[in-house]
N, C-alpha and C. Protein backbone atom coordinates (compact mmCIF):
# COMPACT_ATOMS: atom_id res chain seq x y z
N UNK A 1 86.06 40.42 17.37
CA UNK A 1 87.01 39.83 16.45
C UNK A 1 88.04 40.86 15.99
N UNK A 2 87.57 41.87 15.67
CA UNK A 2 88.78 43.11 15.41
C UNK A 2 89.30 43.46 16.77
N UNK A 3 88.81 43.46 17.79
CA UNK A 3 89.99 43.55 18.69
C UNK A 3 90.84 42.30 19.15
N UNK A 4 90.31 40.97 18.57
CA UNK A 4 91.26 40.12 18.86
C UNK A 4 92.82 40.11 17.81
N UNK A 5 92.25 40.65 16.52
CA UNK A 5 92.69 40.51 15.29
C UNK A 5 94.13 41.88 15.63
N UNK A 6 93.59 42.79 16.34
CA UNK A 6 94.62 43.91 16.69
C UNK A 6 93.95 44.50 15.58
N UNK A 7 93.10 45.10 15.04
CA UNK A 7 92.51 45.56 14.66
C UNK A 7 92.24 47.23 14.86
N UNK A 8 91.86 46.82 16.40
CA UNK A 8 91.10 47.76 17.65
C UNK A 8 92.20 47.72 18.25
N UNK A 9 93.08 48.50 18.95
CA UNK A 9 93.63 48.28 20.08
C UNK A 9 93.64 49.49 21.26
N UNK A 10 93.48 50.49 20.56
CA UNK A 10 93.48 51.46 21.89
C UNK A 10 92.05 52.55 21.21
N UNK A 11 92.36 53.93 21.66
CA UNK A 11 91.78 55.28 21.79
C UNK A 11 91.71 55.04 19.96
N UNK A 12 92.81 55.53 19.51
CA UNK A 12 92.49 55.94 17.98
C UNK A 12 92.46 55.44 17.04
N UNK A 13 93.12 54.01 16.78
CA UNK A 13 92.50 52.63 16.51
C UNK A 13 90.78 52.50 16.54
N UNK A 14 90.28 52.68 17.48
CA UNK A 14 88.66 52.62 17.84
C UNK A 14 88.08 53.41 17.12
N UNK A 15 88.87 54.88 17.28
CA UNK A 15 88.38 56.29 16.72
C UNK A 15 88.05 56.10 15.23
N UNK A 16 89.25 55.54 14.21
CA UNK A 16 89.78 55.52 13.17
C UNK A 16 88.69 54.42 12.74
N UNK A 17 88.39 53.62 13.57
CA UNK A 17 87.00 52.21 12.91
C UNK A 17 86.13 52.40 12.79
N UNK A 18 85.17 53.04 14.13
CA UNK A 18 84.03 54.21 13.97
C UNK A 18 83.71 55.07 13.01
N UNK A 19 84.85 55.62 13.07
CA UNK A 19 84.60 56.86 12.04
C UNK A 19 84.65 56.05 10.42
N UNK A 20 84.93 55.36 10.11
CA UNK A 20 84.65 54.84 9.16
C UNK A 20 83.42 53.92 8.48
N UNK A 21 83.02 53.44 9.79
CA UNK A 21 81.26 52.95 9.74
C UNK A 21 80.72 54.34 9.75
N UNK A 22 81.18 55.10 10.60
CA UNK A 22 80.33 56.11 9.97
C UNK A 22 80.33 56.95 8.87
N UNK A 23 81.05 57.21 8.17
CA UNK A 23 81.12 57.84 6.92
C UNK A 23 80.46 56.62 5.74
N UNK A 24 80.22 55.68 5.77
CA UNK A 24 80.05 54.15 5.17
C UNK A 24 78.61 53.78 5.55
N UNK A 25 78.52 53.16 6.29
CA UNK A 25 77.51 52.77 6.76
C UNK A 25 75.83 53.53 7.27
N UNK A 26 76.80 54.54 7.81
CA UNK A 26 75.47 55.41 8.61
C UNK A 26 75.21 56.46 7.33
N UNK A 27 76.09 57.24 6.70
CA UNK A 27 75.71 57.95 5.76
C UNK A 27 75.14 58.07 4.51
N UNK A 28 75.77 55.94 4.14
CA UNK A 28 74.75 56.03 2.65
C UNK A 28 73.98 54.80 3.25
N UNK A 29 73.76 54.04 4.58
CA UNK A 29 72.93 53.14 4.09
C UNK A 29 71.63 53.92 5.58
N UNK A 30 72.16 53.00 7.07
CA UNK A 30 70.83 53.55 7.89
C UNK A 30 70.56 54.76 7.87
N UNK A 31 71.25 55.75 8.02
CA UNK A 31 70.17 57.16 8.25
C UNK A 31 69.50 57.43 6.70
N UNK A 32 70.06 57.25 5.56
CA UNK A 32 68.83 57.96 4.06
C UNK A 32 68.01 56.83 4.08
N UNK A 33 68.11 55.47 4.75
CA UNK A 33 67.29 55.05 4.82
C UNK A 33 66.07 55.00 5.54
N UNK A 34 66.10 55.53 5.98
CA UNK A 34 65.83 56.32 7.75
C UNK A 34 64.58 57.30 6.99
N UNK A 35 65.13 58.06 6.59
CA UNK A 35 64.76 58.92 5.52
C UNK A 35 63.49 58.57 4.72
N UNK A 36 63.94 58.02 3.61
CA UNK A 36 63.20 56.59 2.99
C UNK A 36 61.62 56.35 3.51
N UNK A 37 62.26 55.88 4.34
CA UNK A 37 60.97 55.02 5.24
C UNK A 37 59.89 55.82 5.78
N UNK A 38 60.63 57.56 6.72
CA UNK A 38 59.72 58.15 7.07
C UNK A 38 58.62 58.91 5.65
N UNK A 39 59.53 58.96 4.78
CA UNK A 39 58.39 59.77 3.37
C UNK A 39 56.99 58.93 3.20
N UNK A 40 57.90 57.24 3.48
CA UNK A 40 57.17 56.41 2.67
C UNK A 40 55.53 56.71 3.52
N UNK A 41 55.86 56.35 5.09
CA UNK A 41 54.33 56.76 6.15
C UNK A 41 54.28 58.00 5.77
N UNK A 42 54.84 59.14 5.77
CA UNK A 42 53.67 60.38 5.60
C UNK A 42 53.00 59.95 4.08
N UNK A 43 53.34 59.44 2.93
CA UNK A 43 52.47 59.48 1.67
C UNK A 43 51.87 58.35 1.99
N UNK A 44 51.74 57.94 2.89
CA UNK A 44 50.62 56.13 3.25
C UNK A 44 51.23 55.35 1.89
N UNK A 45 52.72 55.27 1.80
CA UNK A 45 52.94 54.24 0.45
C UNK A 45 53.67 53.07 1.27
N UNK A 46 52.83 51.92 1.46
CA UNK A 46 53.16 51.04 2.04
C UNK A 46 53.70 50.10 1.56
N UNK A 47 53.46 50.19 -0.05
CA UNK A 47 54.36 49.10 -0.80
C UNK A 47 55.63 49.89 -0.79
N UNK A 48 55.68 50.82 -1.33
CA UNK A 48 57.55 51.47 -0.92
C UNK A 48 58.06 51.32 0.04
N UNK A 49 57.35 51.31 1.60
CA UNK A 49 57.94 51.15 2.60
C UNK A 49 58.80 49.69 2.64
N UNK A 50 57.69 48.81 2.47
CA UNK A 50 58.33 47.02 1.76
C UNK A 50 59.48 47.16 1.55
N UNK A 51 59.41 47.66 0.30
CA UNK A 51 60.77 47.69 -0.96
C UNK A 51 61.90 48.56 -0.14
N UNK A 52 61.85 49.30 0.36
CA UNK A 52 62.44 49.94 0.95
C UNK A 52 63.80 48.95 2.17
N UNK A 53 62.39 48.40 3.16
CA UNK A 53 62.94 47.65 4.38
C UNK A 53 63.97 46.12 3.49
N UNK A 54 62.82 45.68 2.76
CA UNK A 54 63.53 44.81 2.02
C UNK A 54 65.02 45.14 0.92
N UNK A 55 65.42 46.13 0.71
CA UNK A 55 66.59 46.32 0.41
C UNK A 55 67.55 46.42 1.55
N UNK A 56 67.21 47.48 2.82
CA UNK A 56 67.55 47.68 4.10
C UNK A 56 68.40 45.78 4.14
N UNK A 57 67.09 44.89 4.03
CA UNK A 57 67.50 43.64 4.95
C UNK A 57 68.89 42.85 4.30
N UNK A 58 68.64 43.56 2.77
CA UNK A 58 69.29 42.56 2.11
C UNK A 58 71.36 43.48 1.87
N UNK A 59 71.08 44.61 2.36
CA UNK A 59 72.30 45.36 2.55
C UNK A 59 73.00 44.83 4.21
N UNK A 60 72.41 43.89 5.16
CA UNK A 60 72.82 43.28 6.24
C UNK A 60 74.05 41.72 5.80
N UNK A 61 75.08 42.05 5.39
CA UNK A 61 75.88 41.48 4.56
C UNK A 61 76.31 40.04 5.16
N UNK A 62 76.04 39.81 6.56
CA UNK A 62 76.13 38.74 7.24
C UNK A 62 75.23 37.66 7.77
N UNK A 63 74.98 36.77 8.18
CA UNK A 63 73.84 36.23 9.01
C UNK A 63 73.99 36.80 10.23
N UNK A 64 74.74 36.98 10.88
CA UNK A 64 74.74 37.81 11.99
C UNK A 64 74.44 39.13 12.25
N UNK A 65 75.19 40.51 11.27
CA UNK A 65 74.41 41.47 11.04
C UNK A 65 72.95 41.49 10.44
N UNK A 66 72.36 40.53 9.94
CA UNK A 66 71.01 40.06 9.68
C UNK A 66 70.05 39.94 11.02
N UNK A 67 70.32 39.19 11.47
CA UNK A 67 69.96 37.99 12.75
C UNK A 67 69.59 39.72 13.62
N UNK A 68 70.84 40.17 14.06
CA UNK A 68 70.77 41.33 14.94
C UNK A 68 69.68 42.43 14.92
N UNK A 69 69.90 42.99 13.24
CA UNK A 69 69.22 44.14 13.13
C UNK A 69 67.32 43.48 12.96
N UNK A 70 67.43 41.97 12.52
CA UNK A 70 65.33 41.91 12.60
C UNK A 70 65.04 41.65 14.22
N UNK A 71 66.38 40.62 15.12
CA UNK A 71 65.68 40.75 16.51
C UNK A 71 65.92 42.00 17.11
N UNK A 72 66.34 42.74 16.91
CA UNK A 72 66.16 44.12 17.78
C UNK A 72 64.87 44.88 17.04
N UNK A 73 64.81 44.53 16.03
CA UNK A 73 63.26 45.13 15.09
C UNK A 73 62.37 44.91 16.07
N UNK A 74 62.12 42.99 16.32
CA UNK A 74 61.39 42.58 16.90
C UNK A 74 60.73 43.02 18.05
N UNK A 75 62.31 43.08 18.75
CA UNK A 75 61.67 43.88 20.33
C UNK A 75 61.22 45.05 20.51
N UNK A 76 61.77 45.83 19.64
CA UNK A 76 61.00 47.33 19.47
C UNK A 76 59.95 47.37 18.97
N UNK A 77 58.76 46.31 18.34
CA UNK A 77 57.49 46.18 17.56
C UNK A 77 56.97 45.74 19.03
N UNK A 78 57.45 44.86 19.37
CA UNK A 78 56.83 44.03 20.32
C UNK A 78 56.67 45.18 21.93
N UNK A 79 57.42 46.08 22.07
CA UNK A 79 56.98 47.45 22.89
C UNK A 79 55.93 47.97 22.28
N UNK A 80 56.23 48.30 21.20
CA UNK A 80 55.20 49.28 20.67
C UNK A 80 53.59 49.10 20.83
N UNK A 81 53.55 47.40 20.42
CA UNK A 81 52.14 46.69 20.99
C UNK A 81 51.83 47.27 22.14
N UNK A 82 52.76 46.87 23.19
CA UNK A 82 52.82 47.05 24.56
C UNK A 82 52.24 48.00 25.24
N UNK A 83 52.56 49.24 24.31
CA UNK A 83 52.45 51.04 24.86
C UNK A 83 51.14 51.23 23.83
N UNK A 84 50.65 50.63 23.04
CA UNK A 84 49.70 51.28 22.20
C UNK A 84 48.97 52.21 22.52
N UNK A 85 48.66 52.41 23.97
CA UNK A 85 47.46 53.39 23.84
C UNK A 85 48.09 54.68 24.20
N UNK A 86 49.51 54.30 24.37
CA UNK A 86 50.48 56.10 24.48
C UNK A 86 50.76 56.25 23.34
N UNK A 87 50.88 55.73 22.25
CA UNK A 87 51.06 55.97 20.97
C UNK A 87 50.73 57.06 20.26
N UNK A 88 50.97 58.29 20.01
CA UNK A 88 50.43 59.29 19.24
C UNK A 88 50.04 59.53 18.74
N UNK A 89 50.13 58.56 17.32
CA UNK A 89 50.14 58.38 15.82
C UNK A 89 49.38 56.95 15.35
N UNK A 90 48.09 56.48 14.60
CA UNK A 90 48.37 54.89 14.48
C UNK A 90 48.78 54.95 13.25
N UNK A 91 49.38 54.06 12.64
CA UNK A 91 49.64 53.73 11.21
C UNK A 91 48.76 54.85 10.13
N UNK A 92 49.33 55.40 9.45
CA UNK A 92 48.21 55.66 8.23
C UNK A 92 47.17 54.83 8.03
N UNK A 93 45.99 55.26 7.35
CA UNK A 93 45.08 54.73 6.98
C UNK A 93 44.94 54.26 5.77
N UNK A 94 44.98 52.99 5.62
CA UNK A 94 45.27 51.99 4.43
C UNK A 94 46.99 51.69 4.40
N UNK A 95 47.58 52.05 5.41
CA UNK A 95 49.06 51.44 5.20
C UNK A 95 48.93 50.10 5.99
N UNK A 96 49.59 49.26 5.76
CA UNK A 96 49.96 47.98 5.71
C UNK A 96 51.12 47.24 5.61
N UNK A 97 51.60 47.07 7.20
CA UNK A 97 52.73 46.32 6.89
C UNK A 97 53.17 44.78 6.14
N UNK A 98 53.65 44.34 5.47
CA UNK A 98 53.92 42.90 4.95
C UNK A 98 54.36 41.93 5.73
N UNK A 99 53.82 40.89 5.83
CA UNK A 99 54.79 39.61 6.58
C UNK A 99 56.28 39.67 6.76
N UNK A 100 57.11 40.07 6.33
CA UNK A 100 58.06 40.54 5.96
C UNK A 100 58.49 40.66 7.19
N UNK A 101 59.79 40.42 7.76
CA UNK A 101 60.64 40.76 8.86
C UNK A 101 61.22 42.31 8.86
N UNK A 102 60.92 42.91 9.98
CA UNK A 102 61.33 44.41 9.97
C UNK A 102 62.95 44.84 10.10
N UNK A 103 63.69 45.44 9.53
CA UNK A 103 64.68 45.72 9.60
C UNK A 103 64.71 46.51 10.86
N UNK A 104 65.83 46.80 11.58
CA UNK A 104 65.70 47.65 12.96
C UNK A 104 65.36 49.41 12.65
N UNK A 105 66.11 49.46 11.25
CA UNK A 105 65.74 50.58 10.89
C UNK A 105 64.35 51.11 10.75
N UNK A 106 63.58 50.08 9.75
CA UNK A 106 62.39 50.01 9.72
C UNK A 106 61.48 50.23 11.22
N UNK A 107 61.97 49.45 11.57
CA UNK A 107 60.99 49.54 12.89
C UNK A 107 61.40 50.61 13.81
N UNK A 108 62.57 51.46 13.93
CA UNK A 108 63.25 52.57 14.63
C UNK A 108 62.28 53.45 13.84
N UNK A 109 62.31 53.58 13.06
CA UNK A 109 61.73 54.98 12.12
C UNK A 109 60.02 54.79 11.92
N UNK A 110 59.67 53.56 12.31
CA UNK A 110 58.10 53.45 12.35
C UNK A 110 57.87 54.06 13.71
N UNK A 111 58.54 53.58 14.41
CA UNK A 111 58.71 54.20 16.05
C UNK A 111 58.38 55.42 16.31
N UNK A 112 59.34 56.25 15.72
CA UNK A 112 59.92 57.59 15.36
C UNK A 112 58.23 58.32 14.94
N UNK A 113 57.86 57.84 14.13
CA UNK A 113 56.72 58.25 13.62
C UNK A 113 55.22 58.41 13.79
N UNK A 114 55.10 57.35 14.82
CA UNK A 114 54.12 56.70 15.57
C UNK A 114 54.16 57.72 16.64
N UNK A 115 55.19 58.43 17.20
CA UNK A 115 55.40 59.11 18.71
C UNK A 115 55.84 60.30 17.94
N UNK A 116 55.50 60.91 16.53
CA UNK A 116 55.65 62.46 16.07
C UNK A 116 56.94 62.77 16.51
N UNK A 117 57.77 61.86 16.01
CA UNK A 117 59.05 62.31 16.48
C UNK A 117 60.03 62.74 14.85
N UNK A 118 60.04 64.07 14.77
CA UNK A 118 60.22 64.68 13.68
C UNK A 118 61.31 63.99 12.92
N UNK A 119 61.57 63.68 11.69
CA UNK A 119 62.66 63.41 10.96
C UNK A 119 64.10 63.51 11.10
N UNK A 120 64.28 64.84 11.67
CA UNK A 120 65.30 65.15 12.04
C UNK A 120 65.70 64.75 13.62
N UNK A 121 64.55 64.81 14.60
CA UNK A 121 65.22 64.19 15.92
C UNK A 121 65.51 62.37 15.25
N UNK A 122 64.97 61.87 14.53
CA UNK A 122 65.24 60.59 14.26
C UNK A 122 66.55 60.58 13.93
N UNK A 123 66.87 61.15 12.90
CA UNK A 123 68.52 61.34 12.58
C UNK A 123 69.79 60.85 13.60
N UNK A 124 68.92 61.91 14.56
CA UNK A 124 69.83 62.47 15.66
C UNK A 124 69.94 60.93 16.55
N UNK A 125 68.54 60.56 17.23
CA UNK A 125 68.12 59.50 17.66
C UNK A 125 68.86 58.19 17.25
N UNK A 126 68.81 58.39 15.86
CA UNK A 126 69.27 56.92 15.21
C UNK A 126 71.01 56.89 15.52
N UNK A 127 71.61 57.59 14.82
CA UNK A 127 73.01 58.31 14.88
C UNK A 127 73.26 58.32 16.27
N UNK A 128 72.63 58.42 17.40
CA UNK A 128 73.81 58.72 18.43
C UNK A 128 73.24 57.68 19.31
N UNK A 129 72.46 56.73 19.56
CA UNK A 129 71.96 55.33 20.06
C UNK A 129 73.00 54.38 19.46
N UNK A 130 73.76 54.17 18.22
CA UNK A 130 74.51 53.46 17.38
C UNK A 130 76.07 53.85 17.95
N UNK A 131 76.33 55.01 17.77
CA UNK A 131 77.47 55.56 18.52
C UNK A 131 77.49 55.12 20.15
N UNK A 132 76.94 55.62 20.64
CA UNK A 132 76.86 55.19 22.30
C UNK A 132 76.53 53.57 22.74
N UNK A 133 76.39 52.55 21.72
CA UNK A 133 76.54 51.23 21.53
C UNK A 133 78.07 50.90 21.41
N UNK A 134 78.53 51.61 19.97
CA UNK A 134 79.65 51.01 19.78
C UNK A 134 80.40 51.68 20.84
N UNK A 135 80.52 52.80 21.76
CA UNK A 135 81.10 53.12 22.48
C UNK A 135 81.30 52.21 23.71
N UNK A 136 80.31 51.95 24.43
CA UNK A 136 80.27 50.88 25.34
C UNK A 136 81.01 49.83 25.27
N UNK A 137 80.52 48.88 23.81
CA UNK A 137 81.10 47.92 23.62
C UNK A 137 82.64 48.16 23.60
N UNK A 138 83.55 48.94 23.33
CA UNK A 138 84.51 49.65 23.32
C UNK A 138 85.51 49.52 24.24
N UNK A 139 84.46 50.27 25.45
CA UNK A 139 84.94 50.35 26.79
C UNK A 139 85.49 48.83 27.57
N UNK A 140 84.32 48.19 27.04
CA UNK A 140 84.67 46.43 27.49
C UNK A 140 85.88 45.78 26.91
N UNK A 141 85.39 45.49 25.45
CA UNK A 141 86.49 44.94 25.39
C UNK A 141 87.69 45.40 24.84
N UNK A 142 88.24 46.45 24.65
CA UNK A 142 89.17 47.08 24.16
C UNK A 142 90.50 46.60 25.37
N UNK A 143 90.34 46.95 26.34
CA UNK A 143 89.10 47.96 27.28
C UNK A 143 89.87 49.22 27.18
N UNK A 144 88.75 50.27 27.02
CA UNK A 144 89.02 51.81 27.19
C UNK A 144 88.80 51.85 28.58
N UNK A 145 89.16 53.41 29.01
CA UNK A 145 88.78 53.87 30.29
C UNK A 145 87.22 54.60 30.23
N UNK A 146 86.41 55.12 30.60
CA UNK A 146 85.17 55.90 30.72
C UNK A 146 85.78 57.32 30.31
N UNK A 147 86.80 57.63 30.72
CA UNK A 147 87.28 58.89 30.18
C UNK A 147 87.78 58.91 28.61
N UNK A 148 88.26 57.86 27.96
CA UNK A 148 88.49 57.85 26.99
C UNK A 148 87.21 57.80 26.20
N UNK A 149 86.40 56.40 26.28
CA UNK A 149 85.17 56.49 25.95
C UNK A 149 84.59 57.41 25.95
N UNK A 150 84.06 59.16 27.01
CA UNK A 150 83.89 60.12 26.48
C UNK A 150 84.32 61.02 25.59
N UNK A 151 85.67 60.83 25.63
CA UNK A 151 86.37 61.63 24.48
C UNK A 151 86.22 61.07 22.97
N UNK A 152 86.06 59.64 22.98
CA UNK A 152 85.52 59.10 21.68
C UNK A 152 84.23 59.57 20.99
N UNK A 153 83.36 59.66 22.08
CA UNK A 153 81.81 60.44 21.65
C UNK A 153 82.06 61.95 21.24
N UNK A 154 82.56 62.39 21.96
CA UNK A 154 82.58 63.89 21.60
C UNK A 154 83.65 63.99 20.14
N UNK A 155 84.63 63.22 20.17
CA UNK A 155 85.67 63.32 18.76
C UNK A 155 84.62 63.03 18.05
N UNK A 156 83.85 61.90 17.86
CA UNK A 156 83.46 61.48 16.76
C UNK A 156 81.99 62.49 15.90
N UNK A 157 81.63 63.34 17.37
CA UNK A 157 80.28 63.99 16.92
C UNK A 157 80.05 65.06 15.37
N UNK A 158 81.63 65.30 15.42
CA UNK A 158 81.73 65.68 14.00
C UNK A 158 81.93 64.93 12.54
N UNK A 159 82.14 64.07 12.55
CA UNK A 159 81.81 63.12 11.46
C UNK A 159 80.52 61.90 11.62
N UNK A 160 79.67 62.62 12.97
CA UNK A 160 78.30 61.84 12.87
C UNK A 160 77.48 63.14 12.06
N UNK A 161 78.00 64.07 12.56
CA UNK A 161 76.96 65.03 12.01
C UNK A 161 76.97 65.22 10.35
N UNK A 162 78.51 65.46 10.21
CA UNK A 162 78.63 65.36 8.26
C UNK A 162 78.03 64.15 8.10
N UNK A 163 77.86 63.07 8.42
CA UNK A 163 76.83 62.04 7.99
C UNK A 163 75.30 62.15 8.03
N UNK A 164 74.91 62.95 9.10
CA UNK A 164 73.71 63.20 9.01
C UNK A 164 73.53 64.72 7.78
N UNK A 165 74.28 65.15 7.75
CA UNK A 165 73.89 65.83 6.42
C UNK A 165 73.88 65.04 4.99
N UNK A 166 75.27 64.41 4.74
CA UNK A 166 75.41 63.80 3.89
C UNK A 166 74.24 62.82 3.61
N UNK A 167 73.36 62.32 4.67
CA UNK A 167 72.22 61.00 4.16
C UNK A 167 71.29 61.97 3.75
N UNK A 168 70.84 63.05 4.33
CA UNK A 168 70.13 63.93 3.89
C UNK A 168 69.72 64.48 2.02
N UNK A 169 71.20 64.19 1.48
CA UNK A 169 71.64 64.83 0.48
C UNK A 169 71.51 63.50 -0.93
N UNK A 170 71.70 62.50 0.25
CA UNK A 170 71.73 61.17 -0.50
C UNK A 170 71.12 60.66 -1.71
N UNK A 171 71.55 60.66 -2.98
CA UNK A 171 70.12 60.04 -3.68
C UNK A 171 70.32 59.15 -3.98
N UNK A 172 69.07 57.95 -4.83
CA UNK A 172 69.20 56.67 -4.69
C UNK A 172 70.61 55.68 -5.07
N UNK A 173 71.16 56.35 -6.26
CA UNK A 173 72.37 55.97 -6.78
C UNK A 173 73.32 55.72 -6.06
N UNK A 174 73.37 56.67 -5.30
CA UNK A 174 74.89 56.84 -4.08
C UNK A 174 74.60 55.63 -2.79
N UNK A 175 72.96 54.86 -2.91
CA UNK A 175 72.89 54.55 -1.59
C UNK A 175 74.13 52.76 -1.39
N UNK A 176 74.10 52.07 -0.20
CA UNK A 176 74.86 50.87 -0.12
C UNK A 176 76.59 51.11 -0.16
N UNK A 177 76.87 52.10 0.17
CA UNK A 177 78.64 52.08 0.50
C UNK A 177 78.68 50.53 2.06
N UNK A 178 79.88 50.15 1.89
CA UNK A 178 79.95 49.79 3.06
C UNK A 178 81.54 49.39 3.35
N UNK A 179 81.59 48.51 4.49
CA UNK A 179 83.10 48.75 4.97
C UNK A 179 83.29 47.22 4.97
N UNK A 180 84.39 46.51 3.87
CA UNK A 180 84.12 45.02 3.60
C UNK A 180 85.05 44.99 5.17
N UNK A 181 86.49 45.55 6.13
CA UNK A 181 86.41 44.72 7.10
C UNK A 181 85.67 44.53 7.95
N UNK A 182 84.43 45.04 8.57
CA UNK A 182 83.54 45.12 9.06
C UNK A 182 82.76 43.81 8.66
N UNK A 183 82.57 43.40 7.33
CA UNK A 183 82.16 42.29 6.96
C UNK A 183 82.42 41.35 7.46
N UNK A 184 84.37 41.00 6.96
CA UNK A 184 84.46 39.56 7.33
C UNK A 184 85.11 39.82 8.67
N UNK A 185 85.41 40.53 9.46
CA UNK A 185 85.51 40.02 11.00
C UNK A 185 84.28 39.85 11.75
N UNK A 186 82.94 40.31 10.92
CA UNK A 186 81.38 39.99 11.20
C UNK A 186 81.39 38.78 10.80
N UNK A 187 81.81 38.07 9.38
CA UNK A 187 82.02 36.77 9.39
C UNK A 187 82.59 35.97 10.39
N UNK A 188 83.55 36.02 10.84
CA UNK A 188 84.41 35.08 11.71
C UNK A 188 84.32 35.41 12.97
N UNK A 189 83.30 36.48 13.28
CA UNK A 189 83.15 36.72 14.59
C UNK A 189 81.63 35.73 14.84
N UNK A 190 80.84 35.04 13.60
CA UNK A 190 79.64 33.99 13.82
C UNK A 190 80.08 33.16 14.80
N UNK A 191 81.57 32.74 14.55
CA UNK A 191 82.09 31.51 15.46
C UNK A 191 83.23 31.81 15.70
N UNK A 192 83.49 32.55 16.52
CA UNK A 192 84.67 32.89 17.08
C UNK A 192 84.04 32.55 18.46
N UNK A 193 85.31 31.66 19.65
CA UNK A 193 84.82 31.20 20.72
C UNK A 193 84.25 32.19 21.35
N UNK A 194 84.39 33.49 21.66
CA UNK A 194 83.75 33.99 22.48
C UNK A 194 82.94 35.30 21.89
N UNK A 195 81.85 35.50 21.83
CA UNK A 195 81.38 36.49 21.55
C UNK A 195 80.52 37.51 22.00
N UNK A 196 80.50 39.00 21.39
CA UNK A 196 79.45 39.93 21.65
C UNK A 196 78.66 40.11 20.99
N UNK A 197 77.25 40.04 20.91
CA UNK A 197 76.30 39.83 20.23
C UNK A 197 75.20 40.05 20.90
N UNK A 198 74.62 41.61 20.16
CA UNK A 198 73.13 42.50 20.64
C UNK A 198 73.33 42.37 22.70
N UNK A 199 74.93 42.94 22.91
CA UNK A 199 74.89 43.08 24.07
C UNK A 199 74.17 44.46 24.44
């Protein structure tokens, strides 16, 4: 929808949108949440973890950014079953997940944890899986070239990284910035004739 809108239209247009989910999005909400979640499994506090995911779900400002981030939860729980006995880690003892639908975060960083995958590669993990998404998608429909698209990853690696410090630094007060156009072209992109969605 933002590239129909002219929104998006080339190299720095793209650059200039990115980089603004990321200073927004990735810095005060998924990565300290990220954060969050891993304290919550090392202290086995499974009701914080809850409260935690459940704010996560309710900072998903759309039905669509909703919809996205619990079915990609889904499929990443639903591996994890899968691989159990490569699993590293099982759950703490006496932690307990809730009926509760997993945020992707949630379930990225249970992931993360389960396979001793240190806090900080999660960061990294989370942060540049999100980037190399929106990059792709990019490439399509913008359409960028593959050469541009690399130059977008590498421009942007410096304001992924001040974000990964900045969530680091995060405390609860500062958390939930976000980017309202991101919102409503997430709105009108529900039903816009043609769409991309958890491509």
């Amino acid at each position: 929808m933002a590239v129909e809108r002219g929104l998006i239209t080339d190299e720095n247009s793209c650059y200039e949108w990115l980089k603004g989910l990321i200073e927004n999005n990735l810095a005060y909400v998924d990565l300290p949440l990220c954060q969050r979640l891993f304290l919550c499994l090392e202290q086995k506090n499974s009701a914080q973890f809850d409260q935690w995911n459940a704010w996560l779900m309710a900072a998903r400002e759309t039905k669509e950014l909703s919809l996205e981030s619990t079915l990609m939860a889904k499929a990443l729980m639903r591996l994890l079953s899968q691989v159990e006995e490569y699993i590293r880690q099982p759950l703490p003892e006496g932690f307990e997940l809730s009926e509760q639908p997993l945020d992707w975060v949630s379930a990225f960083t249970l992931a993360c944890w389960q396979w001793q995958i240190s806090l900080e590669q999660a960061f990294e993990g989370l942060a540049w899986s999100w980037l190399e998404n929106q990059i792709a998608a990019a490439i399509k429909l913008i359409p960028l070239g593959q050469t541009q698209g690399q130059r977008l990853l590498l421009q942007l690696n410096e304001p992924l990284q001040v974000a990964i410090v900045t969530a680091r630094q995060c405390h609860d007060a500062e958390l939930g910035r976000m980017s309202p156009m991101q919102v409503m072209m997430s709105s009108l992109h529900e039903t816009q004739y043609s769409r991309l969605f958890r491509s």
